[in-house]
C-alpha atoms as a PDB file:
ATOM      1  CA  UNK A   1     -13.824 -26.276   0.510  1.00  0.00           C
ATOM      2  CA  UNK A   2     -10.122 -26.305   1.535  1.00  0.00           C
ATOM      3  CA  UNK A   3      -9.464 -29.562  -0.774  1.00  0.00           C
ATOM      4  CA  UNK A   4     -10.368 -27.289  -3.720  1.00  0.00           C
ATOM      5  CA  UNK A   5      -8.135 -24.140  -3.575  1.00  0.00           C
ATOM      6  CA  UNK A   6      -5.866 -25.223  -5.367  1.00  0.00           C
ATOM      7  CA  UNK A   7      -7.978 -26.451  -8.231  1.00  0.00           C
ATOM      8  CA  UNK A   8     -10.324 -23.116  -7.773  1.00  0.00           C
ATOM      9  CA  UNK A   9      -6.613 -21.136  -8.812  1.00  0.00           C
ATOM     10  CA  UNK A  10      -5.910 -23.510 -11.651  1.00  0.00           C
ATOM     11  CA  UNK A  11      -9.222 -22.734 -13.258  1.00  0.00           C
ATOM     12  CA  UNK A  12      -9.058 -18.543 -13.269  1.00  0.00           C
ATOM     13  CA  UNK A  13      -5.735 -19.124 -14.545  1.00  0.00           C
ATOM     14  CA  UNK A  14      -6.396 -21.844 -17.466  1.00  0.00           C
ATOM     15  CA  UNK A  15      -9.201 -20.169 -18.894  1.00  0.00           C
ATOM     16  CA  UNK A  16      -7.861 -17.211 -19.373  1.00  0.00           C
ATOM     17  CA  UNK A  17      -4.973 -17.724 -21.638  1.00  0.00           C
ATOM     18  CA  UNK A  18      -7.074 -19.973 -23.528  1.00  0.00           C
ATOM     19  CA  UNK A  19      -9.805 -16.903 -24.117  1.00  0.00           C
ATOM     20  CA  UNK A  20      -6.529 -15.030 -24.633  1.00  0.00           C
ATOM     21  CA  UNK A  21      -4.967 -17.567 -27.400  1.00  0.00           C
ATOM     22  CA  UNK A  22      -8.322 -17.728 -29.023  1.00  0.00           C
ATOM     23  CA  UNK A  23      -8.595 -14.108 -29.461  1.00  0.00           C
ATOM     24  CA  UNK A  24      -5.019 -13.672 -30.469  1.00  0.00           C
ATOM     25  CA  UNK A  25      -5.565 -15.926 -33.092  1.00  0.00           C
ATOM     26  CA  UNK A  26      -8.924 -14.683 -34.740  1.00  0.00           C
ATOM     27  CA  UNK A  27      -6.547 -11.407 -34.990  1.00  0.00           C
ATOM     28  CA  UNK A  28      -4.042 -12.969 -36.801  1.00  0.00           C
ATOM     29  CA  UNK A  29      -1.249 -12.894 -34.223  1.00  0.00           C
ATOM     30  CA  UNK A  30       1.713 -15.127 -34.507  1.00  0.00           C
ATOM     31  CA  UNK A  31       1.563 -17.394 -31.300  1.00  0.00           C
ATOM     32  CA  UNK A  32       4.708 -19.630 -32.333  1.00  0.00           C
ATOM     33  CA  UNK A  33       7.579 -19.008 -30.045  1.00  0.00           C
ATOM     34  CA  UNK A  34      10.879 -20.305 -29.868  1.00  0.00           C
ATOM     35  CA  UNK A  35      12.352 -22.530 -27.229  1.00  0.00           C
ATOM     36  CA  UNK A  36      14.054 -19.726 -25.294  1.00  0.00           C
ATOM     37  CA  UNK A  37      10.878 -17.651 -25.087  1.00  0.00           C
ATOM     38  CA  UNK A  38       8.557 -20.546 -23.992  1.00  0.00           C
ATOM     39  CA  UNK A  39      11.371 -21.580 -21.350  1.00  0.00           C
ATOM     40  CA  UNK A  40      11.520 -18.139 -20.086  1.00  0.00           C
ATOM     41  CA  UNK A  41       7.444 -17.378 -20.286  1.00  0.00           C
ATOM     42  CA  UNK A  42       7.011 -21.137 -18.424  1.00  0.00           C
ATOM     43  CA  UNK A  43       9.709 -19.832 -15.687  1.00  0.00           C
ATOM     44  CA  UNK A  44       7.878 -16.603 -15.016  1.00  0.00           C
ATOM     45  CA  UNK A  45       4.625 -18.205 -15.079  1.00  0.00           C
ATOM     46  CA  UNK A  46       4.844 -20.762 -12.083  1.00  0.00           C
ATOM     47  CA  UNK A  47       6.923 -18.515 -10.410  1.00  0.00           C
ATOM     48  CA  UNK A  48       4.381 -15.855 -10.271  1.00  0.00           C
ATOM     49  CA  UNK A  49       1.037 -17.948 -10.953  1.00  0.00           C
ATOM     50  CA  UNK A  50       1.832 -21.209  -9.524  1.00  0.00           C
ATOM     51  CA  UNK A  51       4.417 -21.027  -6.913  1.00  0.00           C
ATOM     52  CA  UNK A  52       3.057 -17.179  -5.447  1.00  0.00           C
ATOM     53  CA  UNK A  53      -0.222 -16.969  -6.302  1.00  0.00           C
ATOM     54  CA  UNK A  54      -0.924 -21.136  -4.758  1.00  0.00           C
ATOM     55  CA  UNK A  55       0.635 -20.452  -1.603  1.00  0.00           C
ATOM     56  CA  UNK A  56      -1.049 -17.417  -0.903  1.00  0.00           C
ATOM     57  CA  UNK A  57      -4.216 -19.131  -1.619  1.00  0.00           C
ATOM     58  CA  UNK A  58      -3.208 -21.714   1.005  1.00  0.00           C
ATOM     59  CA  UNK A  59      -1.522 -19.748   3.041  1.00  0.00           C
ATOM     60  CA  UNK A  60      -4.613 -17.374   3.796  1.00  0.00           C
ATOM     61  CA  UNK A  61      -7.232 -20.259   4.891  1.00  0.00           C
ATOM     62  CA  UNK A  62      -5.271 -20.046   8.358  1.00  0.00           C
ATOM     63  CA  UNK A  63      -3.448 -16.195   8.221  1.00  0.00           C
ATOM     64  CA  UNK A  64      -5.453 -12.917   8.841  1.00  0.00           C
ATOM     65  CA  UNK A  65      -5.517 -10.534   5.819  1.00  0.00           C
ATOM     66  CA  UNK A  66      -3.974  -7.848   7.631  1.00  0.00           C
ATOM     67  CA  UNK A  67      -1.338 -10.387   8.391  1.00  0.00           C
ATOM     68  CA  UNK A  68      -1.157 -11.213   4.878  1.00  0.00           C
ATOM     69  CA  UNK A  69      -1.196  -8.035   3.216  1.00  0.00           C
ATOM     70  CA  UNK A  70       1.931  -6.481   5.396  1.00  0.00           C
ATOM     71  CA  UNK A  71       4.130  -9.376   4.000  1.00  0.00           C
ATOM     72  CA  UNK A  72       2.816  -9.423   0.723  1.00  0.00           C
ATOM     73  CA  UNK A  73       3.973  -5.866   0.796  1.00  0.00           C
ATOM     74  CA  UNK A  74       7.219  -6.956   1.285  1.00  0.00           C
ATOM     75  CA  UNK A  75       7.495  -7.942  -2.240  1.00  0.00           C
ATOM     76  CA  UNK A  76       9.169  -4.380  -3.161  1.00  0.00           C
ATOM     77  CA  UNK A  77      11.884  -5.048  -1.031  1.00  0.00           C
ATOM     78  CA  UNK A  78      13.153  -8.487  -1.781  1.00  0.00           C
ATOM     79  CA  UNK A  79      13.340  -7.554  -5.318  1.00  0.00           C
ATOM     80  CA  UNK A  80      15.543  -4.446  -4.221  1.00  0.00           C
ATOM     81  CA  UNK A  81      17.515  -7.245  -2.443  1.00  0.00           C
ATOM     82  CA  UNK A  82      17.515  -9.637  -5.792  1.00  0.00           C
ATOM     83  CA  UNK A  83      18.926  -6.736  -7.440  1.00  0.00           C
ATOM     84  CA  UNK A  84      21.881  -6.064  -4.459  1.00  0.00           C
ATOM     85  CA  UNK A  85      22.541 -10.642  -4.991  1.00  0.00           C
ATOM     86  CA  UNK A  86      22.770  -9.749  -8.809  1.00  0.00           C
ATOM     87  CA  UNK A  87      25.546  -6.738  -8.210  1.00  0.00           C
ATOM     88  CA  UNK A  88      23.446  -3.940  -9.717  1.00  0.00           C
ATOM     89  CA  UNK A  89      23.724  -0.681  -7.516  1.00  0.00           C
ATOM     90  CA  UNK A  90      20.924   0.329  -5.454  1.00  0.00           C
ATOM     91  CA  UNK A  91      20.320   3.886  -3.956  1.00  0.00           C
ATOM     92  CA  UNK A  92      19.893   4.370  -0.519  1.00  0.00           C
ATOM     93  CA  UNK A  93      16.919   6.781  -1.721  1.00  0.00           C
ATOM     94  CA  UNK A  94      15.297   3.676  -3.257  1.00  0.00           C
ATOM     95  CA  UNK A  95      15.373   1.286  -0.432  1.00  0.00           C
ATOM     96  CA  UNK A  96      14.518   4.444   1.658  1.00  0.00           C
ATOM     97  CA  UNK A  97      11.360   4.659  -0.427  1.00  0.00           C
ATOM     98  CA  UNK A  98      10.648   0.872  -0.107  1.00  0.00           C
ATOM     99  CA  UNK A  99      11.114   0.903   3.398  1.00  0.00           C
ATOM    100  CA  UNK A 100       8.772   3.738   3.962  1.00  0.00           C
ATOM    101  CA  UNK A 101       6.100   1.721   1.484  1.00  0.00           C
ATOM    102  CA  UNK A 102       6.134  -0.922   4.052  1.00  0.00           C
ATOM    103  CA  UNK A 103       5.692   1.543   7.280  1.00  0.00           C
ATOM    104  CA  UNK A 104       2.411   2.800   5.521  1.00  0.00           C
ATOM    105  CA  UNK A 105       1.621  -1.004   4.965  1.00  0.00           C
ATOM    106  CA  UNK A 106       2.062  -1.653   8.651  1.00  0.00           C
ATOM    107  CA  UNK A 107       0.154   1.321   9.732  1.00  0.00           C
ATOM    108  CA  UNK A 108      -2.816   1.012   7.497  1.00  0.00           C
ATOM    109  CA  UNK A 109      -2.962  -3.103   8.646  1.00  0.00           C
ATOM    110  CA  UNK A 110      -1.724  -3.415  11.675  1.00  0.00           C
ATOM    111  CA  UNK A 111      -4.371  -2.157  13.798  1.00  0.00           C
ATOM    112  CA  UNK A 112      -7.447  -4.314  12.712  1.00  0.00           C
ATOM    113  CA  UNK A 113      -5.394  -7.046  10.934  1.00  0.00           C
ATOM    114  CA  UNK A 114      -2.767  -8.743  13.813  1.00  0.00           C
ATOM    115  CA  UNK A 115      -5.357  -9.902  16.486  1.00  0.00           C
ATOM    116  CA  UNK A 116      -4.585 -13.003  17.660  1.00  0.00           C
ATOM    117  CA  UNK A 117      -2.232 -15.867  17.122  1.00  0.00           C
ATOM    118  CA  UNK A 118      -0.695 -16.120  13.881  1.00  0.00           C
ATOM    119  CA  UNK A 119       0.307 -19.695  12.094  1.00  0.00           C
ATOM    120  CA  UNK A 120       3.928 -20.187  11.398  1.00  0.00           C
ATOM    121  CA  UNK A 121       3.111 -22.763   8.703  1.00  0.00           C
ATOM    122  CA  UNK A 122       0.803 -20.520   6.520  1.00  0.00           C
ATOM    123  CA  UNK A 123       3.211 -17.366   7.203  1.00  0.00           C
ATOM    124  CA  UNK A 124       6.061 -19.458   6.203  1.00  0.00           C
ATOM    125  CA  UNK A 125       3.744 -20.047   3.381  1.00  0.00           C
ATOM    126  CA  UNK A 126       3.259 -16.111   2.479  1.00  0.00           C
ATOM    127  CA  UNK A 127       6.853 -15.720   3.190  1.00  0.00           C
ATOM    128  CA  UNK A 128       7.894 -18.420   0.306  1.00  0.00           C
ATOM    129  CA  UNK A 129       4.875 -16.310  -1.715  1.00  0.00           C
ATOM    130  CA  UNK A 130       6.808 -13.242  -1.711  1.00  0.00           C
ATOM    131  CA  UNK A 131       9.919 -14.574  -2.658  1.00  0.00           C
ATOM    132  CA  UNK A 132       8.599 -16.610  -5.626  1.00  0.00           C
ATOM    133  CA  UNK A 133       6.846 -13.710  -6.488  1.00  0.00           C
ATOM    134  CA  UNK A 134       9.798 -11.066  -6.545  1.00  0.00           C
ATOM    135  CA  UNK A 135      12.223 -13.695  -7.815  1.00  0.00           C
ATOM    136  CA  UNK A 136       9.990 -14.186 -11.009  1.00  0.00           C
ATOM    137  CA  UNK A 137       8.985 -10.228 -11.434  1.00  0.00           C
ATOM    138  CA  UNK A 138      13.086  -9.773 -11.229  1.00  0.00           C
ATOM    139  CA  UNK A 139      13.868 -12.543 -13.667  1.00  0.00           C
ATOM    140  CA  UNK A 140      11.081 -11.322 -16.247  1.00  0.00           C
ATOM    141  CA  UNK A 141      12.944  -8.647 -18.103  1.00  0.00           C
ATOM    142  CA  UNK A 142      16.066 -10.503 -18.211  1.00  0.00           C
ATOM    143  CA  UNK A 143      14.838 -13.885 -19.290  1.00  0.00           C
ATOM    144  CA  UNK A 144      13.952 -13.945 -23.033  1.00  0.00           C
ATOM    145  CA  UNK A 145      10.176 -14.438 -23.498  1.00  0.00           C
ATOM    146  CA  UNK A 146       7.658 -13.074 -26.692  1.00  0.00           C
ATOM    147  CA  UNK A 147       7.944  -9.638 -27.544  1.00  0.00           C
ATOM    148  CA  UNK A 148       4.102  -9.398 -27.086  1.00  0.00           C
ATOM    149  CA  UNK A 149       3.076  -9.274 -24.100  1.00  0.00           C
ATOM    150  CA  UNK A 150       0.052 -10.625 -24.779  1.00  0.00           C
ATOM    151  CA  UNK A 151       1.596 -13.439 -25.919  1.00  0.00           C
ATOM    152  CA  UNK A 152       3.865 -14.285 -23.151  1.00  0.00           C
ATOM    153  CA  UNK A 153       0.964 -13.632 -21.137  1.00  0.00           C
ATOM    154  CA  UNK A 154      -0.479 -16.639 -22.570  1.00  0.00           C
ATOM    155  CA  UNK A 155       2.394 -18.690 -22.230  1.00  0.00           C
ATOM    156  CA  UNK A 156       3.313 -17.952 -18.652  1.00  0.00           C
ATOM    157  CA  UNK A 157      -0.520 -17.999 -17.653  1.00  0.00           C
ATOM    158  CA  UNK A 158      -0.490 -22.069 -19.475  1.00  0.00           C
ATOM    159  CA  UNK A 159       2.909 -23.142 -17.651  1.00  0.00           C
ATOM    160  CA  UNK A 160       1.685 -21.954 -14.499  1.00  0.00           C
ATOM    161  CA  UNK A 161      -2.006 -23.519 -14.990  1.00  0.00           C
ATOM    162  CA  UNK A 162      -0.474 -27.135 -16.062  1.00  0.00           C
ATOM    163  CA  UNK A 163       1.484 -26.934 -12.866  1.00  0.00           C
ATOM    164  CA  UNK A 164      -1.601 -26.384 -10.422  1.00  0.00           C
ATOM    165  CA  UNK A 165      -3.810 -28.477 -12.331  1.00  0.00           C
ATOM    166  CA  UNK A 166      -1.032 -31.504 -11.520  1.00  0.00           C
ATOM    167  CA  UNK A 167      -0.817 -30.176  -7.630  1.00  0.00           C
ATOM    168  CA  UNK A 168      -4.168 -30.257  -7.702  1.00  0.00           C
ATOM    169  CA  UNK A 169      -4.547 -33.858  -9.111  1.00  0.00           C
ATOM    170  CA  UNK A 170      -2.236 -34.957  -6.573  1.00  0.00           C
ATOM    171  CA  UNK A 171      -4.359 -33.323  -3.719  1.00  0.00           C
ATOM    172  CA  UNK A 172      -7.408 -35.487  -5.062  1.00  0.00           C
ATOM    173  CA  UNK A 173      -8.988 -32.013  -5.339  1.00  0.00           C
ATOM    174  CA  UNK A 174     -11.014 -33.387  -8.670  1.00  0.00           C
ATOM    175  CA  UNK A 175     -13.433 -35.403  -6.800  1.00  0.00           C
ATOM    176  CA  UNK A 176     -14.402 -32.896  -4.368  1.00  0.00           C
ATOM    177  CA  UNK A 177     -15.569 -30.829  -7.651  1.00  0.00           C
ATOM    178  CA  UNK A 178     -19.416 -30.702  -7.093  1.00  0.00           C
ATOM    179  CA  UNK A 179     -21.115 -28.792 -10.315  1.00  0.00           C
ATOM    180  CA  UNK A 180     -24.863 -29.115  -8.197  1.00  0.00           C
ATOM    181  CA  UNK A 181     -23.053 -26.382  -5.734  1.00  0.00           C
ATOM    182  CA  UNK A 182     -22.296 -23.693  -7.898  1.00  0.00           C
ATOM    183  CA  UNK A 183     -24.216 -20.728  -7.194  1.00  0.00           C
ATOM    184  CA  UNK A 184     -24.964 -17.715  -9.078  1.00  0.00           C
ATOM    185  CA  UNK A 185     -22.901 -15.670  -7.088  1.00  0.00           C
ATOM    186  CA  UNK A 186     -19.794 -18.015  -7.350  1.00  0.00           C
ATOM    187  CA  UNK A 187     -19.994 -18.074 -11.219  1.00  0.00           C
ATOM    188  CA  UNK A 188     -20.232 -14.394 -11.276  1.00  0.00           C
ATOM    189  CA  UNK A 189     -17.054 -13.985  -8.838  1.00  0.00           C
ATOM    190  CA  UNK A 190     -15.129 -16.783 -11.093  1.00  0.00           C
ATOM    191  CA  UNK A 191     -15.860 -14.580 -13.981  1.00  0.00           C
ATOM    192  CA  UNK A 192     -14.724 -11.830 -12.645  1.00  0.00           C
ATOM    193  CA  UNK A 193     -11.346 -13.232 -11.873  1.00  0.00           C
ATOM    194  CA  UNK A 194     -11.672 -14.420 -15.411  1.00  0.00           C
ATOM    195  CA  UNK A 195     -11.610 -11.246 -16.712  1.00  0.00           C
ATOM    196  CA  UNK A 196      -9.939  -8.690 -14.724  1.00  0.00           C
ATOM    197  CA  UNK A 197      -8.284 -11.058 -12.127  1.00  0.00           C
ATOM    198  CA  UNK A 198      -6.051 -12.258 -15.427  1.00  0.00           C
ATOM    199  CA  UNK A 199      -6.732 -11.423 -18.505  1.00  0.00           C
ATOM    200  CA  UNK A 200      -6.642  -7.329 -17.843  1.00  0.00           C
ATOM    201  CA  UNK A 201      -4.401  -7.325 -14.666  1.00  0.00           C
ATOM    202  CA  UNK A 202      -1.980 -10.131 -14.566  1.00  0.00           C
ATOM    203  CA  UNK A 203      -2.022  -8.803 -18.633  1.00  0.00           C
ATOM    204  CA  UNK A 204      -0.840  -5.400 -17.656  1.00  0.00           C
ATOM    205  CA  UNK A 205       1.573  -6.688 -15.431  1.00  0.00           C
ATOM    206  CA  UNK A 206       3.329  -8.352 -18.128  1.00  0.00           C
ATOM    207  CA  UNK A 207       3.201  -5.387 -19.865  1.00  0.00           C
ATOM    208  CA  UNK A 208       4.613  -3.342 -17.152  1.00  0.00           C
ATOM    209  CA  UNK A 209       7.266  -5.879 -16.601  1.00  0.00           C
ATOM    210  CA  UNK A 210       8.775  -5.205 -20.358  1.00  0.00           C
ATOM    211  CA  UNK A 211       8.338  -1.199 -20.698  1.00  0.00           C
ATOM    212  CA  UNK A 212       8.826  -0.091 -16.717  1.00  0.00           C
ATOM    213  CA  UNK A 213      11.554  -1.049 -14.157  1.00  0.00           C
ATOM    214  CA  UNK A 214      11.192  -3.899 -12.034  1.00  0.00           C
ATOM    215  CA  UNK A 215      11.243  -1.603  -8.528  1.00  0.00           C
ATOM    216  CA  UNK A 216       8.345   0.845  -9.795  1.00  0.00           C
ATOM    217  CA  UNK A 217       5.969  -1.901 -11.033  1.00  0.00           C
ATOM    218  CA  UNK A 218       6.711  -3.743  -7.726  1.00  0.00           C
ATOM    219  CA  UNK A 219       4.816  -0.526  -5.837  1.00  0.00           C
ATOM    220  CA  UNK A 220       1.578  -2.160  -7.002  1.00  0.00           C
ATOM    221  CA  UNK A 221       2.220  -4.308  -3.553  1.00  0.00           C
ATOM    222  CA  UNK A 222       1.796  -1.126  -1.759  1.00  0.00           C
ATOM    223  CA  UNK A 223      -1.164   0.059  -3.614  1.00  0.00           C
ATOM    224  CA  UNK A 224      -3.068  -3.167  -3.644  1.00  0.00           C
ATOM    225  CA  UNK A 225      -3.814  -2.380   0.782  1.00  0.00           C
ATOM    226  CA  UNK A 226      -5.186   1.007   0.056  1.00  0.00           C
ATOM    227  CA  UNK A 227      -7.448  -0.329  -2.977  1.00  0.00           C
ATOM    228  CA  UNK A 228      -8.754  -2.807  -0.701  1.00  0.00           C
ATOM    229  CA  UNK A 229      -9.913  -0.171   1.936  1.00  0.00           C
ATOM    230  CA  UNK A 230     -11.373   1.897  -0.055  1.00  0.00           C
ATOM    231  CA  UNK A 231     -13.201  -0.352  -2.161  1.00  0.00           C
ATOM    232  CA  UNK A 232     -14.174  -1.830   1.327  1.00  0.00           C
ATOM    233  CA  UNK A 233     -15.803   1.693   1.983  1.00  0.00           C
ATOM    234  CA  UNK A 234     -17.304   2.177  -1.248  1.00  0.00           C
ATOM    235  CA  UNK A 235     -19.208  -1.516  -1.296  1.00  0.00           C
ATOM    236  CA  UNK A 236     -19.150  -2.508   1.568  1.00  0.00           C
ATOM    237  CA  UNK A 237     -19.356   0.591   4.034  1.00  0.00           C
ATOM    238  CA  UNK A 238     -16.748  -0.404   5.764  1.00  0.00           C
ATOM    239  CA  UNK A 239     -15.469   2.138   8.293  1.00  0.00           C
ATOM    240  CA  UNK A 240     -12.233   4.447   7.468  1.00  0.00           C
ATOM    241  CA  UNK A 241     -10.359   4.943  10.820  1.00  0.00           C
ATOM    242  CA  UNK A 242      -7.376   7.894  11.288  1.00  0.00           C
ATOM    243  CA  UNK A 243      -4.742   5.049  10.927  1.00  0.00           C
ATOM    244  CA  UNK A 244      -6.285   3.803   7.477  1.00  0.00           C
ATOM    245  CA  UNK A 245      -5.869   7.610   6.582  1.00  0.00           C
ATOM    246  CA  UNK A 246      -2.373   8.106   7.753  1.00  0.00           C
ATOM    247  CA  UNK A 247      -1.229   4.778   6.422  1.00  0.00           C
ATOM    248  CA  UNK A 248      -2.882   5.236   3.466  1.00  0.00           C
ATOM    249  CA  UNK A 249      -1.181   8.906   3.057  1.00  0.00           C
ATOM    250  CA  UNK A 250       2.699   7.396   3.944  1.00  0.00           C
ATOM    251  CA  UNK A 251       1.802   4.771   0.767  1.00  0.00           C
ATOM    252  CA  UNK A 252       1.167   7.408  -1.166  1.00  0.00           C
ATOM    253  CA  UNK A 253       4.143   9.582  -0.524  1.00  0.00           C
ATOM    254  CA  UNK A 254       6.856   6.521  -1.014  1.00  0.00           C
ATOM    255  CA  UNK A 255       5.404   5.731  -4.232  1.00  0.00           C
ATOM    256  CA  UNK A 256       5.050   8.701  -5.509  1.00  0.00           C
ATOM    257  CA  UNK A 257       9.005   9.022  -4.204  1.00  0.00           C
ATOM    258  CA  UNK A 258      10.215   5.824  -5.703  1.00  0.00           C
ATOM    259  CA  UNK A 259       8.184   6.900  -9.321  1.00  0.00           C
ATOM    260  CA  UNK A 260       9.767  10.502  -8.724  1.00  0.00           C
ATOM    261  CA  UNK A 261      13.071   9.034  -8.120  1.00  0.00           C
ATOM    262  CA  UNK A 262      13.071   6.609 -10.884  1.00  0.00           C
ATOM    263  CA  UNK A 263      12.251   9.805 -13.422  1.00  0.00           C
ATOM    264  CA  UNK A 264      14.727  11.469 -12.738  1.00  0.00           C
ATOM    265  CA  UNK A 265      17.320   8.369 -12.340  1.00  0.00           C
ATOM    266  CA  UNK A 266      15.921   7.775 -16.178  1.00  0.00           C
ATOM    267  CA  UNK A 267      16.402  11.104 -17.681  1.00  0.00           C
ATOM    268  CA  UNK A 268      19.898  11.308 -15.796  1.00  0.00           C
ATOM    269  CA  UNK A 269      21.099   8.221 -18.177  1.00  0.00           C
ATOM    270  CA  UNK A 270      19.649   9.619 -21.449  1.00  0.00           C
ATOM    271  CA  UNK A 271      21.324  13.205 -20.064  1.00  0.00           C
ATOM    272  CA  UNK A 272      24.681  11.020 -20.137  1.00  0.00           C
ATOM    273  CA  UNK A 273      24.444   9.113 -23.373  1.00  0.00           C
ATOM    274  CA  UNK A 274      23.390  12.641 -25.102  1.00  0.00           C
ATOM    275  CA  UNK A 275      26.395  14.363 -23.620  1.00  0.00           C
ATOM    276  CA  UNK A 276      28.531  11.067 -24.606  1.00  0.00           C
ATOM    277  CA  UNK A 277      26.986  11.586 -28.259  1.00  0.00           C
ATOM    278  CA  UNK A 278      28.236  15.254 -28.823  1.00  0.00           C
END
């Protein structure tokens, strides 16, 4: 089992953009790019996919969830930091609203999640995760990739696929593949990463990535926590405890700040440039 996570990521991720090309192409979409747009789509794409998304994989056959979901949180924050490296100015209100992102993360984890010892390798791993993943959501809008997103979706989705399938070819991870061992339920939970793992989330992402600021989409990593718990109640009748309530309720509030804040930051600017036009 653990010589195959790597190869199990490579597959949700390779089939995807190939369903995605296909379809694009019975539609009549353009998929040539140039070399600037595949460079920048295979940059973003094993940041995010293969870099982020492999260590995490690893990373979590030895961390907690709780564990890993507080510093996957964190994800907000380093990009606010990215931004600070790059010299763009960043509110105190913003980093406020980060900061209290992660306190709900804390709270709504923290009590069920940090039980025991924790591994320094496969935190170290979730650590690198996060900063993979922030560097490449950062980089995204200022790299040049395909206008469509669906497009660079492909694109990023086939660089970052090629690189796990090598990783995983180096891990010897092919000959533990065992077809015989494939259950119902395992196809059905492949196929579900299939199609709304990738091809409808990591899709809108993209999306979100070219139309929306890099510092609101990143509040997904604060969402993601309170998705978990409640779809946790819904299927699996999981208890909700006052903390998951409380943390769940700070979450909302500092998203629902940063979004407020980055409204009103947005109609600010077009306020200026109208005044600037007269």
């Amino acid at each position: 089992m653990v010589r195959r996570y790597v190869l199990s990521i490579w597959a949700t991720r390779e089939a995807p953009p190939l369903l995605l090309a296909g379809w694009l192409a019975l539609r009549g979409v353009d998929l040539r790019i140039s070399r600037r747009e595949l460079a920048g789509a295979a940059a973003v794409g094993i940041l995010l996919l293969a870099v982020a998304n492999g260590l995490v994989v690893l990373a979590e056959r030895t961390v907690p969830s709780g564990v890993a979901a507080l510093i996957v949180a964190s994800i907000p924050l380093w990009i606010v930091v990215y931004r600070m490296i790059a010299g763009e100015r960043v509110g105190r209100d913003l980093l406020a609203g980060v900061l209290l992102g992660l306190v709900g993360v804390a709270i709504l984890v923290v009590p069920g999640g940090l039980n025991g010892t924790i591994d320094p390798v496969g935190s170290l791993l979730l650590f690198g995760a996060t900063l993979s993943w922030a560097l490449g959501t950062f980089l995204s809008p200022r790299l040049e990739t395909p206008r469509n997103a669906l497009v660079s979706t492909t694109y990023q989705m086939l660089a970052g696929g090629a690189v796990l399938v090598v990783v995983a070819l180096a891990r010897g991870e092919l000959a533990n593949v065992d077809p015989s061992t494939f259950s119902v339920r395992s196809l059905i939970a492949f196929a579900y990463l299939v199609v709304f793992g990738s091809l409808v989330a990591y899709s809108a992402y993209t999306w979100l990535l070219q139309n929306a600021s890099v510092s609101l989409v990143s509040t997904y990593a604060f969402v993601n926590p309170v998705v978990a718990v409640v779809l946790g109640a819904l299927i699996l009748a999981e208890p909700i405890t006052a903390s998951i309530v409380i943390g769940a309720a700070v979450i909302v509030v500092a998203v629902a700040f940063i979004i407020w804040r980055q409204n009103t930051q947005r109609a600010a600017r077009r306020g200026a440039v109208a005044a600037a036009a007269d």
